[in-house]
C-alpha atoms as a PDB file:
ATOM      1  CA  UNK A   1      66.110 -57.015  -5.210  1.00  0.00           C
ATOM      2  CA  UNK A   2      67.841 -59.207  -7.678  1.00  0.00           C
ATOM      3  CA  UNK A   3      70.342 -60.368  -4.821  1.00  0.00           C
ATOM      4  CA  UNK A   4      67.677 -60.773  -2.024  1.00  0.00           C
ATOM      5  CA  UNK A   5      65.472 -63.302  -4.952  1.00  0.00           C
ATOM      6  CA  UNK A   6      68.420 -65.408  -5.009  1.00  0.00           C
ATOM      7  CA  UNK A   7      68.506 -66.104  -1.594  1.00  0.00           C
ATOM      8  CA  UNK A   8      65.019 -67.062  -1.125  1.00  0.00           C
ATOM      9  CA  UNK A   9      65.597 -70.640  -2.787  1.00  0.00           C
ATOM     10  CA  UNK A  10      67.186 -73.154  -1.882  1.00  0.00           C
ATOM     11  CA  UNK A  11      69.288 -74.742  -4.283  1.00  0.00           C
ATOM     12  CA  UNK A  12      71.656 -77.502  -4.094  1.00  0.00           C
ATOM     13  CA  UNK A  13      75.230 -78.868  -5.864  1.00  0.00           C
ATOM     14  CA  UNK A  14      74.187 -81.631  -8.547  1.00  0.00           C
ATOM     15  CA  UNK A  15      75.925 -84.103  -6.137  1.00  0.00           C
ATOM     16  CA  UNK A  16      74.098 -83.368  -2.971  1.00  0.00           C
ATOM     17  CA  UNK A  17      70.685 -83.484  -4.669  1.00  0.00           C
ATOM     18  CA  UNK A  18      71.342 -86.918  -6.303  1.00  0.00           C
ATOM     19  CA  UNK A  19      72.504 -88.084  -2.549  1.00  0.00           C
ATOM     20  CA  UNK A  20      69.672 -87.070  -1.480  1.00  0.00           C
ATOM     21  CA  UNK A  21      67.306 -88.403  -3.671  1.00  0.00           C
ATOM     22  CA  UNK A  22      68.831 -91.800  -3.469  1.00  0.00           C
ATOM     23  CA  UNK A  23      68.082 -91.659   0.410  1.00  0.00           C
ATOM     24  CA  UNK A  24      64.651 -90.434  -0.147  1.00  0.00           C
ATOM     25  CA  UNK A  25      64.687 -93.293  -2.157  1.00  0.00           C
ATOM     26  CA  UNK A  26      66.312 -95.387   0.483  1.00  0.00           C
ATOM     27  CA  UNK A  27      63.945 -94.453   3.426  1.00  0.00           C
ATOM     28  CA  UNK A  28      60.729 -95.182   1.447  1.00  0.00           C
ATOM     29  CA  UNK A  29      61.999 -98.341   0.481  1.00  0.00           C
ATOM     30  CA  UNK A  30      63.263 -99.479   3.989  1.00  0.00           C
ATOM     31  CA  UNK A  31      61.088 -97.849   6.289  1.00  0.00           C
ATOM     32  CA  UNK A  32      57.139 -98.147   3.798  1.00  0.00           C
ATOM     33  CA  UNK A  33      58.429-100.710   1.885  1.00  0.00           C
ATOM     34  CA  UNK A  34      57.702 -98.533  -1.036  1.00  0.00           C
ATOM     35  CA  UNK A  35      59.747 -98.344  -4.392  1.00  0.00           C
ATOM     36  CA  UNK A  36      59.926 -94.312  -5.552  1.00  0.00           C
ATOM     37  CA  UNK A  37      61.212 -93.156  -8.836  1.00  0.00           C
ATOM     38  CA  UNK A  38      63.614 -90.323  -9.358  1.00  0.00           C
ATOM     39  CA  UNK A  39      61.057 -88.101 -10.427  1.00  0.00           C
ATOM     40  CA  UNK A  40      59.017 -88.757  -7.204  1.00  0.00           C
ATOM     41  CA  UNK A  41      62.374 -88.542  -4.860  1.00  0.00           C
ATOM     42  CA  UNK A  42      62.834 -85.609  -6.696  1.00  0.00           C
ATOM     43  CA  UNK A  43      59.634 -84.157  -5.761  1.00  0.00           C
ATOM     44  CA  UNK A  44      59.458 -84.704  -2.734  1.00  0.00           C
ATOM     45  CA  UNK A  45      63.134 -83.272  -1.842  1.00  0.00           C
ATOM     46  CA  UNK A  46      61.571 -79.853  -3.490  1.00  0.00           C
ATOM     47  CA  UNK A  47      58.704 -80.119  -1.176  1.00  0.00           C
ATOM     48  CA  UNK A  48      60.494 -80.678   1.868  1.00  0.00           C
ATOM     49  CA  UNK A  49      63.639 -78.060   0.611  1.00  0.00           C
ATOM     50  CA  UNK A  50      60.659 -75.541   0.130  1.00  0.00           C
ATOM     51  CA  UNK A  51      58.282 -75.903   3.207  1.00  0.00           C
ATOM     52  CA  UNK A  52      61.263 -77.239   5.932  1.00  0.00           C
ATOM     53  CA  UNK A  53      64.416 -75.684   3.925  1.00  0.00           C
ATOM     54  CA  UNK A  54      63.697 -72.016   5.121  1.00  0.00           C
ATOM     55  CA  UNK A  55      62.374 -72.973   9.135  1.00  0.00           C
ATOM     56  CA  UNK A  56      65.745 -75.347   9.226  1.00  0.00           C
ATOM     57  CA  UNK A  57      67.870 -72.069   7.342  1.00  0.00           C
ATOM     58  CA  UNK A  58      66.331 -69.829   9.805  1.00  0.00           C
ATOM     59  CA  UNK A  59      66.926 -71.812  12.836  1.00  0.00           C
ATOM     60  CA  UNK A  60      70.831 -72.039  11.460  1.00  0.00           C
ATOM     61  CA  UNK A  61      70.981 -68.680  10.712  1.00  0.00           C
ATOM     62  CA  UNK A  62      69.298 -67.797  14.323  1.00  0.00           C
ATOM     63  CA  UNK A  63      71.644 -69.990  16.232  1.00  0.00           C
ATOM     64  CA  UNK A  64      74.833 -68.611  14.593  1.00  0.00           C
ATOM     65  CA  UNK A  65      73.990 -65.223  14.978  1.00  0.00           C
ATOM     66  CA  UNK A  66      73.374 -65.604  19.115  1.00  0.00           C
ATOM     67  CA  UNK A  67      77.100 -67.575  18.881  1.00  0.00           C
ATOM     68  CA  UNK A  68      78.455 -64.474  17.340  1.00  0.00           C
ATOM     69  CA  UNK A  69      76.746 -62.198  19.616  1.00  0.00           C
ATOM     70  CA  UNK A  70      78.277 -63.975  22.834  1.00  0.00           C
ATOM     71  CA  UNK A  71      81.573 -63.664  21.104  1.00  0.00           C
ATOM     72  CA  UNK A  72      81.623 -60.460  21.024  1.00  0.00           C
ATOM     73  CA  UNK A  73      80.417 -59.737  24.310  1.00  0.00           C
ATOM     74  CA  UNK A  74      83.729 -61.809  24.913  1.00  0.00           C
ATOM     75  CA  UNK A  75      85.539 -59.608  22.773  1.00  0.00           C
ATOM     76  CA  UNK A  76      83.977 -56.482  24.494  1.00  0.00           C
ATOM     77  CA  UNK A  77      85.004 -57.998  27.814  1.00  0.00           C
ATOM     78  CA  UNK A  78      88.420 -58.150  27.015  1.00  0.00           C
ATOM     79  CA  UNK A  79      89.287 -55.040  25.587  1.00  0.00           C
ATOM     80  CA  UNK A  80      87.788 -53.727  29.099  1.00  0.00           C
ATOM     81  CA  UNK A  81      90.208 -55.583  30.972  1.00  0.00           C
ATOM     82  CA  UNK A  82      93.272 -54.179  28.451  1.00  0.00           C
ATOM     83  CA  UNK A  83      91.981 -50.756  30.221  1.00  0.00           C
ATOM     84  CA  UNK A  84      94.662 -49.349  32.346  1.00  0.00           C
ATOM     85  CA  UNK A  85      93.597 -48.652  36.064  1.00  0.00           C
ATOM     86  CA  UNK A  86      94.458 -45.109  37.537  1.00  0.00           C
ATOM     87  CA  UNK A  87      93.548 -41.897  37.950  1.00  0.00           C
END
């Protein structure tokens, strides 16, 4: 239960989060002509990591699993055709 508790946040490398505050940052300034602190950017990147993080995770998660499903019909396919033909 432990495990499954970690996996229900989102959490981000030190790096990344700073990057993305500063273009939260960026974007209200260039696009409302608004100046946001860090504490603000940093709000907001919670609120959008809690509310979008897990639809845009799912959708990821979704995707890659149909990928791996076609490859292995692929997979399935070819062993098929390794079958040898006779009686």
């Amino acid at each position: 239960m432990k495990k499954r508790a970690l996996l229900d946040k989102i959490t981000l490398e030190k790096e990344e989060r700073e990057t993305l505050i500063a273009e939260i940052q960026t974007f209200f300034s260039t696009e409302r002509e608004e100046e946001l602190g860090t504490i603000a950017a940093d709000m907001i990147l919670d609120f959008f990591l809690e509310t979008l993080g897990k639809v845009t995770y799912n959708k990821a998660l979704s995707d890659s699993k149909y990928w791996f499903e076609k490859r292995l019909e692929e997979i399935s396919y070819d062993y098929d055709l390794l079958y040898k033909k006779g009686r």
